[in-house]
Protein backbone atom coordinates (compact mmCIF):
# COMPACT_ATOMS: atom_id res chain seq x y z
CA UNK A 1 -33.40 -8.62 -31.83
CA UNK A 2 -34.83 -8.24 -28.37
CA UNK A 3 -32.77 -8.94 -25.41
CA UNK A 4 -33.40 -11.60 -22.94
CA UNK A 5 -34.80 -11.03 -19.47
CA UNK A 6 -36.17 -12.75 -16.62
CA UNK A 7 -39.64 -11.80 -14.93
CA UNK A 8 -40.40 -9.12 -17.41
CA UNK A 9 -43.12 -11.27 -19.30
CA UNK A 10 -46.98 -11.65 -18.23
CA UNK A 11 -47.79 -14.87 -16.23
CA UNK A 12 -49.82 -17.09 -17.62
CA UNK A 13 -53.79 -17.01 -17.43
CA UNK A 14 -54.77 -18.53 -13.66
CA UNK A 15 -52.62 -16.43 -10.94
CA UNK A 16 -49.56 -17.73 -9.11
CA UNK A 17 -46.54 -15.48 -8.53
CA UNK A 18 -46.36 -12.04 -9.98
CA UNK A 19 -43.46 -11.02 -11.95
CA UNK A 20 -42.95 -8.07 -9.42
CA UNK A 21 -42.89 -10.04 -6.18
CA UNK A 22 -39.99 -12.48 -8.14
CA UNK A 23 -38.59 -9.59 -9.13
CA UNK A 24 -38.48 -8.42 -5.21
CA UNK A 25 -37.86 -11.64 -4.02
CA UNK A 26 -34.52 -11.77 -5.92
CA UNK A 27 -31.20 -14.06 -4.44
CA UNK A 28 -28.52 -11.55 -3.51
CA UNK A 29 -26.85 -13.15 -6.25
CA UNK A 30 -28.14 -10.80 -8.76
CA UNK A 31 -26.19 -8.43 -7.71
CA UNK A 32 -24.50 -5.61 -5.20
CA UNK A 33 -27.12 -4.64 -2.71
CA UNK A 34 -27.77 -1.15 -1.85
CA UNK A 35 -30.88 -1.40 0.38
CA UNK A 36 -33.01 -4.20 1.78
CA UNK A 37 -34.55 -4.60 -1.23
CA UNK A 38 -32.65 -2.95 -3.99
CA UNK A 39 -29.74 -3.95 -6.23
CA UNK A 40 -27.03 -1.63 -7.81
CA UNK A 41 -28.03 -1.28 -11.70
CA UNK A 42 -24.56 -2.65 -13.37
CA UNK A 43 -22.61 -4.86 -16.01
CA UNK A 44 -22.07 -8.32 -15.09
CA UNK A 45 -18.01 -8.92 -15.26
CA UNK A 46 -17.43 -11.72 -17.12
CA UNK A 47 -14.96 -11.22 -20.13
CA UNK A 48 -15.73 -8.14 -22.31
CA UNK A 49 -19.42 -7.41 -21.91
CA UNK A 50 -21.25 -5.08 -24.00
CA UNK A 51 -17.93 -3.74 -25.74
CA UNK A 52 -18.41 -1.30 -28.34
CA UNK A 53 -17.32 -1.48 -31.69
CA UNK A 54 -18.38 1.31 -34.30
CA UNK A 55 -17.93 0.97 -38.31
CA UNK A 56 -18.77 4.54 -40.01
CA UNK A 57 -22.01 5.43 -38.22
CA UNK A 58 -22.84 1.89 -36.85
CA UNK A 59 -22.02 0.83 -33.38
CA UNK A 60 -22.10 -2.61 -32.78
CA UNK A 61 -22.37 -3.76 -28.46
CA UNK A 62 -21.83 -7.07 -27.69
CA UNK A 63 -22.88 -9.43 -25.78
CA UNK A 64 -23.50 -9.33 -21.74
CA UNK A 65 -25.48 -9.62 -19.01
CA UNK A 66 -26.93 -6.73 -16.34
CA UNK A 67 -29.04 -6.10 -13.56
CA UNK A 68 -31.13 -2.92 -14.09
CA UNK A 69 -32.96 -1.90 -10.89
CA UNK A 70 -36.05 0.18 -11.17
CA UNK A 71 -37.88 2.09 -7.91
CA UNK A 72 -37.77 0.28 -4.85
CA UNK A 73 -41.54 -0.89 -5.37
CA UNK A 74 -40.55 -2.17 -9.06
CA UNK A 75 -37.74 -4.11 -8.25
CA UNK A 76 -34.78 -5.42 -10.67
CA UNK A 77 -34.36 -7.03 -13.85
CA UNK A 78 -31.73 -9.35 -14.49
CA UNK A 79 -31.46 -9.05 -18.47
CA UNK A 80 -29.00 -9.99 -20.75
CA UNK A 81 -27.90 -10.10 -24.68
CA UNK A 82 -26.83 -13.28 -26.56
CA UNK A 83 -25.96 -12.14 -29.76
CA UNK A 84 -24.45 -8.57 -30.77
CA UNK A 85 -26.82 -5.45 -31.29
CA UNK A 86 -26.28 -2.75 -34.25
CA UNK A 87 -27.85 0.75 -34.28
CA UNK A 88 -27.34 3.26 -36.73
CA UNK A 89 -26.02 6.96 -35.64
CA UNK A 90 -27.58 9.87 -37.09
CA UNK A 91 -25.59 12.41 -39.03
CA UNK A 92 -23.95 15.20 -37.23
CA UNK A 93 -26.00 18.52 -36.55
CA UNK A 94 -24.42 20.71 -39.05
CA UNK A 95 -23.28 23.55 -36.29
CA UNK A 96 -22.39 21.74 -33.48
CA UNK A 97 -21.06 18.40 -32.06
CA UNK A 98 -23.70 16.08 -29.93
CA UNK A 99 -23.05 13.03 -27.25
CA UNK A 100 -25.20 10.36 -27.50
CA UNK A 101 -25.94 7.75 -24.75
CA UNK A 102 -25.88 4.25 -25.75
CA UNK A 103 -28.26 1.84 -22.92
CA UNK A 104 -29.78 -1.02 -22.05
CA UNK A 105 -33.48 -0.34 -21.38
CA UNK A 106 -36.26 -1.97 -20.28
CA UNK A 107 -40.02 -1.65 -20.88
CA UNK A 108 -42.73 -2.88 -18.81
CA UNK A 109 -46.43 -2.51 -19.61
CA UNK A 110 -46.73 -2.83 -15.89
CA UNK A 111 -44.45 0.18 -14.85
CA UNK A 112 -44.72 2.14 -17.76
CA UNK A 113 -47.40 1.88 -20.03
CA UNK A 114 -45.50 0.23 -22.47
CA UNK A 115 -47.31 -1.43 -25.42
CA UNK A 116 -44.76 -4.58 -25.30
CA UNK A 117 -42.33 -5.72 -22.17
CA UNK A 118 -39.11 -6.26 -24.00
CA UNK A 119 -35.64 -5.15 -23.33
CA UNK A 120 -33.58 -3.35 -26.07
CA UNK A 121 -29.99 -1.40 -26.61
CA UNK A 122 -30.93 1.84 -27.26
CA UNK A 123 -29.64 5.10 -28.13
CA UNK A 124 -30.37 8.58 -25.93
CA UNK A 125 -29.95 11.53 -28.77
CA UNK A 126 -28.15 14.31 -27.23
CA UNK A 127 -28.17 18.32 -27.60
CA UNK A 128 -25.93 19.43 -30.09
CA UNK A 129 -23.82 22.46 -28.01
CA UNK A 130 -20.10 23.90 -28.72
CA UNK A 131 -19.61 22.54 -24.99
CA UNK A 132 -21.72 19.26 -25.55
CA UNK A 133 -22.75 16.91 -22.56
CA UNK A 134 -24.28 13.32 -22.06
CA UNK A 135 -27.97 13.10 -21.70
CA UNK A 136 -29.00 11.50 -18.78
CA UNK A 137 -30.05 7.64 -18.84
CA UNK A 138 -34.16 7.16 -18.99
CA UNK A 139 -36.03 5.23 -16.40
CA UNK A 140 -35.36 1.81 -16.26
CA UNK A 141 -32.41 1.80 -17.83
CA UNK A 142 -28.41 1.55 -17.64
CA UNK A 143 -25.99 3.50 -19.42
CA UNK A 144 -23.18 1.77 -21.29
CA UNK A 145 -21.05 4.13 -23.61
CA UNK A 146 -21.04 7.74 -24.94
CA UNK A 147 -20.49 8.91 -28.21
CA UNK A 148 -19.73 11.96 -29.60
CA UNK A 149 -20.66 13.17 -33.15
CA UNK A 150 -19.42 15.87 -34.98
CA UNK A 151 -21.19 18.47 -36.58
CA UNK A 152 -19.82 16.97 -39.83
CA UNK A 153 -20.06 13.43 -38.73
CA UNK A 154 -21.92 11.54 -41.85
CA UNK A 155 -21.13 7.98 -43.70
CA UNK A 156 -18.34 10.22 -45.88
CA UNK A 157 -16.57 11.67 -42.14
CA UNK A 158 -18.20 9.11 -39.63
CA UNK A 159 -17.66 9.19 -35.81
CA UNK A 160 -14.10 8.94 -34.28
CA UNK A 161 -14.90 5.66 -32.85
CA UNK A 162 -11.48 6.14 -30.66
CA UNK A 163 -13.03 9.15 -28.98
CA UNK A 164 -15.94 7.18 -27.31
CA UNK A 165 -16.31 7.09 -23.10
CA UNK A 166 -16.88 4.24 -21.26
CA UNK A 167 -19.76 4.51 -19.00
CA UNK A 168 -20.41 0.58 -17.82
CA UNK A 169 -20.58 0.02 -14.38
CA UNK A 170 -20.29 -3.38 -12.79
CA UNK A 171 -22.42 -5.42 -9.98
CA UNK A 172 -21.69 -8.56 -8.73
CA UNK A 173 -23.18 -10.66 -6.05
CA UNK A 174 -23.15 -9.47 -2.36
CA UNK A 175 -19.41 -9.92 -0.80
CA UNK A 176 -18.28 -9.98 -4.02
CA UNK A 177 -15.35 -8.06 -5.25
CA UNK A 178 -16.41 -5.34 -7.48
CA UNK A 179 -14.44 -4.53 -10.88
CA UNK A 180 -14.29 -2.13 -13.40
CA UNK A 181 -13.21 1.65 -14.28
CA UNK A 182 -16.25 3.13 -12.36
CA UNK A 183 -16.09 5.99 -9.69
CA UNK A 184 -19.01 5.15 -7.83
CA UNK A 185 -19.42 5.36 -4.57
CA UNK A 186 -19.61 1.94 -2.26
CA UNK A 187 -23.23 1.07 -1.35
CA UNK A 188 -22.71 -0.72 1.96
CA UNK A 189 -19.69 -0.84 4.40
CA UNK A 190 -16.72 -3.19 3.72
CA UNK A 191 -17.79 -3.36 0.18
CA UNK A 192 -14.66 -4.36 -1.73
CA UNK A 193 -13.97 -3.27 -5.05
CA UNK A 194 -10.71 -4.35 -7.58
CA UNK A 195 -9.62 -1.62 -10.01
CA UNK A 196 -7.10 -3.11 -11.56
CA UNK A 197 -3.10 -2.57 -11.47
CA UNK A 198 -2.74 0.96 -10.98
CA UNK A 199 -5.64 1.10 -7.87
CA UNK A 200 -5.60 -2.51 -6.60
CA UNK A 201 -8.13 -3.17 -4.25
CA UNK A 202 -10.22 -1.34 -2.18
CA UNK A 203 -12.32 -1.15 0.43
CA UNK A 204 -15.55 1.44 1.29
CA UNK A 205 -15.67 2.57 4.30
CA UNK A 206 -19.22 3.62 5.19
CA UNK A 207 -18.23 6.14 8.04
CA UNK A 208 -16.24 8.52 6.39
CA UNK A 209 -18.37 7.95 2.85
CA UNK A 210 -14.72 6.95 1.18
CA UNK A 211 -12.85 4.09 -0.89
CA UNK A 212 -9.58 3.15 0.85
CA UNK A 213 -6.95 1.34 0.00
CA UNK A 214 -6.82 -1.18 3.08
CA UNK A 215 -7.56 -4.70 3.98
CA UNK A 216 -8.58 -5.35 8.08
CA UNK A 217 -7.48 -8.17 9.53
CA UNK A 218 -7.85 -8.99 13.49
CA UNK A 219 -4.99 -8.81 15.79
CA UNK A 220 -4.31 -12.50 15.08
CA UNK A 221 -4.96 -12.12 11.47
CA UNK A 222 -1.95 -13.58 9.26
CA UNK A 223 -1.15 -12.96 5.42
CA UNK A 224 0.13 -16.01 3.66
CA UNK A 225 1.80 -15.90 0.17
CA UNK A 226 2.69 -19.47 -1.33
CA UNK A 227 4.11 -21.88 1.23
CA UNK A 228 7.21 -20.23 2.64
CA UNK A 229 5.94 -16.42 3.50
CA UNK A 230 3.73 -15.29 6.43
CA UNK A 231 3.42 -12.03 7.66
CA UNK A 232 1.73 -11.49 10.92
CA UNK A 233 0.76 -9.07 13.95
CA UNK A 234 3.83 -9.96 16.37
CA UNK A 235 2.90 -7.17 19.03
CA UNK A 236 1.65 -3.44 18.97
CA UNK A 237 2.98 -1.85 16.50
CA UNK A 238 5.08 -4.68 15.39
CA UNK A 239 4.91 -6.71 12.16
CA UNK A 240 6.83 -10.37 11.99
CA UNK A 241 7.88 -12.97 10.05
CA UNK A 242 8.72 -16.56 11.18
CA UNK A 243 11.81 -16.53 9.09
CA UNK A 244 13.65 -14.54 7.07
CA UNK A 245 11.75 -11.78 4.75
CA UNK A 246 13.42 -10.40 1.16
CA UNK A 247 12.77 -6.97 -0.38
CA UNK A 248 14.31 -6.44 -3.73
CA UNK A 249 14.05 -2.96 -4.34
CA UNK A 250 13.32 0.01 -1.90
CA UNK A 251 11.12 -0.30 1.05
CA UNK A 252 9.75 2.84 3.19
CA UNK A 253 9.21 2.60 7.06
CA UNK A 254 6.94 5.45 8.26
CA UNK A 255 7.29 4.88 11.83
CA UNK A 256 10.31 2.17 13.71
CA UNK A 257 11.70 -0.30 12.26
CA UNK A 258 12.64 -3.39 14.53
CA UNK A 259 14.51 -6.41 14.00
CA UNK A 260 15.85 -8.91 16.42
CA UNK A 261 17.88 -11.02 13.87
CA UNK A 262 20.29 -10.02 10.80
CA UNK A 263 19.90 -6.33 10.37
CA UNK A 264 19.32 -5.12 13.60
CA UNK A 265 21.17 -2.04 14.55
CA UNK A 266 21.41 -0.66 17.86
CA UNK A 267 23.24 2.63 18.72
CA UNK A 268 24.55 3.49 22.27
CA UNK A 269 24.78 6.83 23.86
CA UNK A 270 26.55 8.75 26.50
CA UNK A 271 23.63 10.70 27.91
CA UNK A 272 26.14 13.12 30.11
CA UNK A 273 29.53 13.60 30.75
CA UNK A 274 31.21 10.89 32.54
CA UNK A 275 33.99 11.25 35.20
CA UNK A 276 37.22 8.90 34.81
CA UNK A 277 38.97 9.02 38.39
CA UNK A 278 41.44 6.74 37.89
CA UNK A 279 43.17 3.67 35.70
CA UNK A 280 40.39 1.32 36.90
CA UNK A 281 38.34 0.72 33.90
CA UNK A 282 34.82 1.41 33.74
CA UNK A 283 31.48 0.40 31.52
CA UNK A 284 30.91 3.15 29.80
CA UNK A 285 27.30 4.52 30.28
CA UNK A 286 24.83 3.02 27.84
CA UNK A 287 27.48 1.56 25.84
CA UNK A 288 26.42 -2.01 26.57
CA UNK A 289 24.40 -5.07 23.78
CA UNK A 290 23.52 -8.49 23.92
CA UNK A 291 25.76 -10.24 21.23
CA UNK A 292 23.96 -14.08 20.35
CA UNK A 293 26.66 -16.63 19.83
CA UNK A 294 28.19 -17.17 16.28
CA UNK A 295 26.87 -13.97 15.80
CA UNK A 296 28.94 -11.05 13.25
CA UNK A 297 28.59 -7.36 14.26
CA UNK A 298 29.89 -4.16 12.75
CA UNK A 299 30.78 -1.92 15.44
CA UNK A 300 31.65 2.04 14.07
CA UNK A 301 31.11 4.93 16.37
CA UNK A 302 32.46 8.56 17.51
CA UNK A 303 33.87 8.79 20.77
CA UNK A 304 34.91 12.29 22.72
CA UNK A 305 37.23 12.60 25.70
CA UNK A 306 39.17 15.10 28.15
CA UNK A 307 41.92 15.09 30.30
CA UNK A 308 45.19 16.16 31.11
CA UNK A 309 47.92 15.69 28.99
CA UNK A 310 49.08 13.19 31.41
CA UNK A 311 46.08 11.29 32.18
CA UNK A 312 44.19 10.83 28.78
CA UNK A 313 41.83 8.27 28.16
CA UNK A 314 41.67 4.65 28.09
CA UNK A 315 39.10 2.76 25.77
CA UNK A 316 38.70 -0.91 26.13
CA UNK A 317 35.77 -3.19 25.75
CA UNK A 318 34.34 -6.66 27.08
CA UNK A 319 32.89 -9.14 25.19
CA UNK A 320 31.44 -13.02 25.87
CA UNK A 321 34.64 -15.96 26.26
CA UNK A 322 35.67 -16.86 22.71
CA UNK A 323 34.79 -13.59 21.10
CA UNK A 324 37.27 -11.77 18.50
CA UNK A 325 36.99 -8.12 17.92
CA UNK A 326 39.63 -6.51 15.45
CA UNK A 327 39.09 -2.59 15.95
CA UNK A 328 40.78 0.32 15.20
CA UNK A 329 40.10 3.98 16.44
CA UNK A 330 41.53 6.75 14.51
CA UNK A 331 43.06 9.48 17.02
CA UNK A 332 45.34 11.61 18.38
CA UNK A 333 47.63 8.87 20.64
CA UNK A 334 48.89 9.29 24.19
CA UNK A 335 51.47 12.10 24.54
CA UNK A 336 49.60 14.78 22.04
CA UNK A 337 49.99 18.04 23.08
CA UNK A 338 47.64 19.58 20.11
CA UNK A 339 44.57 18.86 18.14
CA UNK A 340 46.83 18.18 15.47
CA UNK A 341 49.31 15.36 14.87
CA UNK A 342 50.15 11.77 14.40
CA UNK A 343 46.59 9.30 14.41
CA UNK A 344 46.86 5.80 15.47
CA UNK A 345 45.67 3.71 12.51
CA UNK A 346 46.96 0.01 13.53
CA UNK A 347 44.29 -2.76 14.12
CA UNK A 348 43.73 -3.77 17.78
CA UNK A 349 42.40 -6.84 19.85
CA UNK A 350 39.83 -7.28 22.01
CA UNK A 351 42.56 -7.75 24.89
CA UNK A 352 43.86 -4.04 23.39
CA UNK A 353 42.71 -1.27 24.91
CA UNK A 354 43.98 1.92 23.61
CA UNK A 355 44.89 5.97 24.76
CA UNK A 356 42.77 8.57 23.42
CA UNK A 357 45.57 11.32 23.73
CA UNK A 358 43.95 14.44 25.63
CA UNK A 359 45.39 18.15 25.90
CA UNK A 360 43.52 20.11 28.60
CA UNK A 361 39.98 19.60 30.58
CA UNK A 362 38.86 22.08 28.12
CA UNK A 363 39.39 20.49 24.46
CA UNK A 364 37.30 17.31 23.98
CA UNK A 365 39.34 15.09 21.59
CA UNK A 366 37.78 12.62 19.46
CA UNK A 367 38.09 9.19 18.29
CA UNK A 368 36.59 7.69 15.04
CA UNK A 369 35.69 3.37 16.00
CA UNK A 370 35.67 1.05 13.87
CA UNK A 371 35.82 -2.48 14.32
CA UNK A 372 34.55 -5.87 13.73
CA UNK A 373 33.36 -8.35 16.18
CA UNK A 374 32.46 -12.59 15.56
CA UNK A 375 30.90 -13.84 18.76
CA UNK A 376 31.82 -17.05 20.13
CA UNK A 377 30.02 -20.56 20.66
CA UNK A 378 28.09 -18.56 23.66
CA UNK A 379 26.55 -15.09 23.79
CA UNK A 380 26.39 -12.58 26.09
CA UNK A 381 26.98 -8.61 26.76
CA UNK A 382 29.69 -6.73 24.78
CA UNK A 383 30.54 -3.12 25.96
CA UNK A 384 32.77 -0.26 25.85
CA UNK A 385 34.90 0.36 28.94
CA UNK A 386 36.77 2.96 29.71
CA UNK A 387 39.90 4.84 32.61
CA UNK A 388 42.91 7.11 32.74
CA UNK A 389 45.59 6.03 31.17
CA UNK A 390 47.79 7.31 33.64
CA UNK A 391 46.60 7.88 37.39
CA UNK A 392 45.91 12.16 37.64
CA UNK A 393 44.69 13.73 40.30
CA UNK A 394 42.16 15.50 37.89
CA UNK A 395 39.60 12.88 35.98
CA UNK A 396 39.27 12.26 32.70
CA UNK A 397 35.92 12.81 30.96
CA UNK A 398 34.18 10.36 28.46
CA UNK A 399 31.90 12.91 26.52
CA UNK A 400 28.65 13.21 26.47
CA UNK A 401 27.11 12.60 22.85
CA UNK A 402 29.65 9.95 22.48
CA UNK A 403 28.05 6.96 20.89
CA UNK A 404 28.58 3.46 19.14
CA UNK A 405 26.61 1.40 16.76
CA UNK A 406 26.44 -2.25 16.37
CA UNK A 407 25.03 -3.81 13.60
CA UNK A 408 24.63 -7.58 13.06
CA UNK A 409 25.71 -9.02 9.72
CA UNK A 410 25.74 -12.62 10.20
């Protein structure tokens, strides 16, 4: 049985509109454009079209529809099949394997000389080689599957139906999403194409003659998923949500990653070293946040320090009215005399400051923070402070590289 197609038949006796001009004149509906006047030859998605089943040395294609283009001047023909087509493979060579080329074709008296305009599934015989390769598709015609058959192939060994190679490729109407297996190039920029779960979806990009995997949006362009998530373009370089966003599983930052709410950490750093005169405390350089009230923070950090043994070196902080900070920093206590000895380990208040014990101006001591702080009904700054612990004529030295981070949990 013939196929179906549209425009392919002589007009009737008495002029009007030629096939060819309809055929020219086409919607962009047909299919993908890839010129002003020319479609991309291709399978029409729509369930399973033209599948291929074989039975000894019958294949059997199924139904479908296509757009074959021809030249520019001829024009394409929408065609389709509404009832299953059989064809019967020849026997193998008897010395080497073949690959034949299963298509849709069309003939046109017009075009081609043909003695009847019809459209048909045909097969393409290939060359039996030891290295065998597809034939190319005729004129007018678009290439569906590939089949290869054995030397020995015959109704008594028939073709390894599971061996066969997909060759359909798939149009669809312009700004449509493209499907299918097919490694075609894109045929106009911003073409978007959907290759299913392992690919996803992508987009051609005309200038650099590529398929990426990226979707543009403006600067005030928002991605919505169901009712409750929205991802948007908060500033350069920054990407927001209005409320609060879940990952479960593992998620990669290449770049900074930013947040103002739960989550954010923020580390403070002594850039140099910093002179203690006297018992007056201090803010400690760059060791300063904004805390927001009710707010939870983890506070851990390493801090270094110098001094006499007399002196040492006082570490206090400040936080907003109604704040409670239970901290603890592990280290040598006022009075050491070596880098090794008793460690303070008992928890402290916010009102507590404590004595980093120091040996000498030239052995920086070091204390290990850790703490916890729950802001109260009103935020503000929290900080580090430090001073001697006991007036000395020679300062004490907060280290540089000393640094805290605070992370907010609640």
């Amino acid at each position: 049985m013939a196929g179906l197609s549209r425009w392919l038949k002589p007009r009737a006796a008495g002029g009007g509109q030629t096939r060819k001009e309809t055929r020219l004149a086409a919607t962009p509906g047909d299919g993908t454009p890839t010129g002003p006047i020319t479609l991309r030859s291709g399978v029409v998605p729509g369930g399973d079209p033209f599948s291929l089943s074989g039975s000894g040395m019958t294949a059997t294609v199924g139904v479908g529809r296509a757009v074959v283009q021809g030249t520019t001047a001829q024009g394409a023909y929408s065609v389709a099949f509404d009832a299953p087509q059989s064809l019967l493979i020849p026997d193998g060579n008897g010395v080497n394997p073949r690959i034949d080329l299963l298509v849709v074709r069309v003939y046109d008296p017009e075009i081609d000389g043909s003695p009847t305009a019809q459209v048909v599934l045909e097969r393409v015989a290939g060359t039996p080689l030891g290295s065998p390769v597809a034939p190319a598709a005729p004129a007018g015609s678009l290439p569906l599957w590939e089949i290869r058959v054995e030397a020995t192939a015959s109704a008594g060994s028939p073709i390894n139906w599971a061996s066969r190679t997909d060759r359909r490729q798939y149009t669809v109407s312009a700004g449509g999403i493209g499907v299918g297996p097919d490694t075609s190039n894109g045929v106009h920029e911003a073409q978007y194409r959907d290759r299913g779960t392992t690919t996803g979806l992508e987009r051609w990009n005309g200038g650099s003659a590529a398929w990426e995997s990226r979707l543009y949006l403006g600067t005030s362009g928002r991605i919505v998923i169901g009712s409750d998530v929205e991802l948007y373009r908060d500033a350069p370089n920054s990407l927001r949500t209005p409320d609060q966003l879940t990952v479960d599983g593992q998620l990669n930052v290449a770049g900074t990653l930013n947040a103002t709410g739960i989550g954010q950490r923020r580390r403070g750093r002594v850039p140099g070293d910093l002179s203690v005169p006297s018992t007056t405390m201090i803010d400690a350089t760059n060791m300063s946040w904004s805390v927001v009230a009710g707010g939870e923070y983890i506070v851990t950090g390493l801090i270094g320090g110098s001094g006499t043994t007399a002196a040492d070196l006082k570490i206090g902080w400040s936080a907003p009215t109604g704040s409670v900070f239970d901290w603890t920093p592990t280290m040598q206590p006022a009075g050491a005399t070596a880098t090794v000895g008793s460690v303070i380990t008992d928890r402290s208040t916010l009102a507590q400051s404590q004595l980093l014990g120091t040996i000498g101006t030239g052995t920086t001591m070091t204390a290990v923070i850790n703490g916890s702080l729950l802001v109260g009904g009103t935020g503000g700054t929290f900080k580090m402070q430090v001073g001697q612990g006991a007036a000395d004529a020679t300062p004490s030295v907060l280290k540089a590289g000393s640094f805290i981070m605070v992370e907010r949990v609640a």
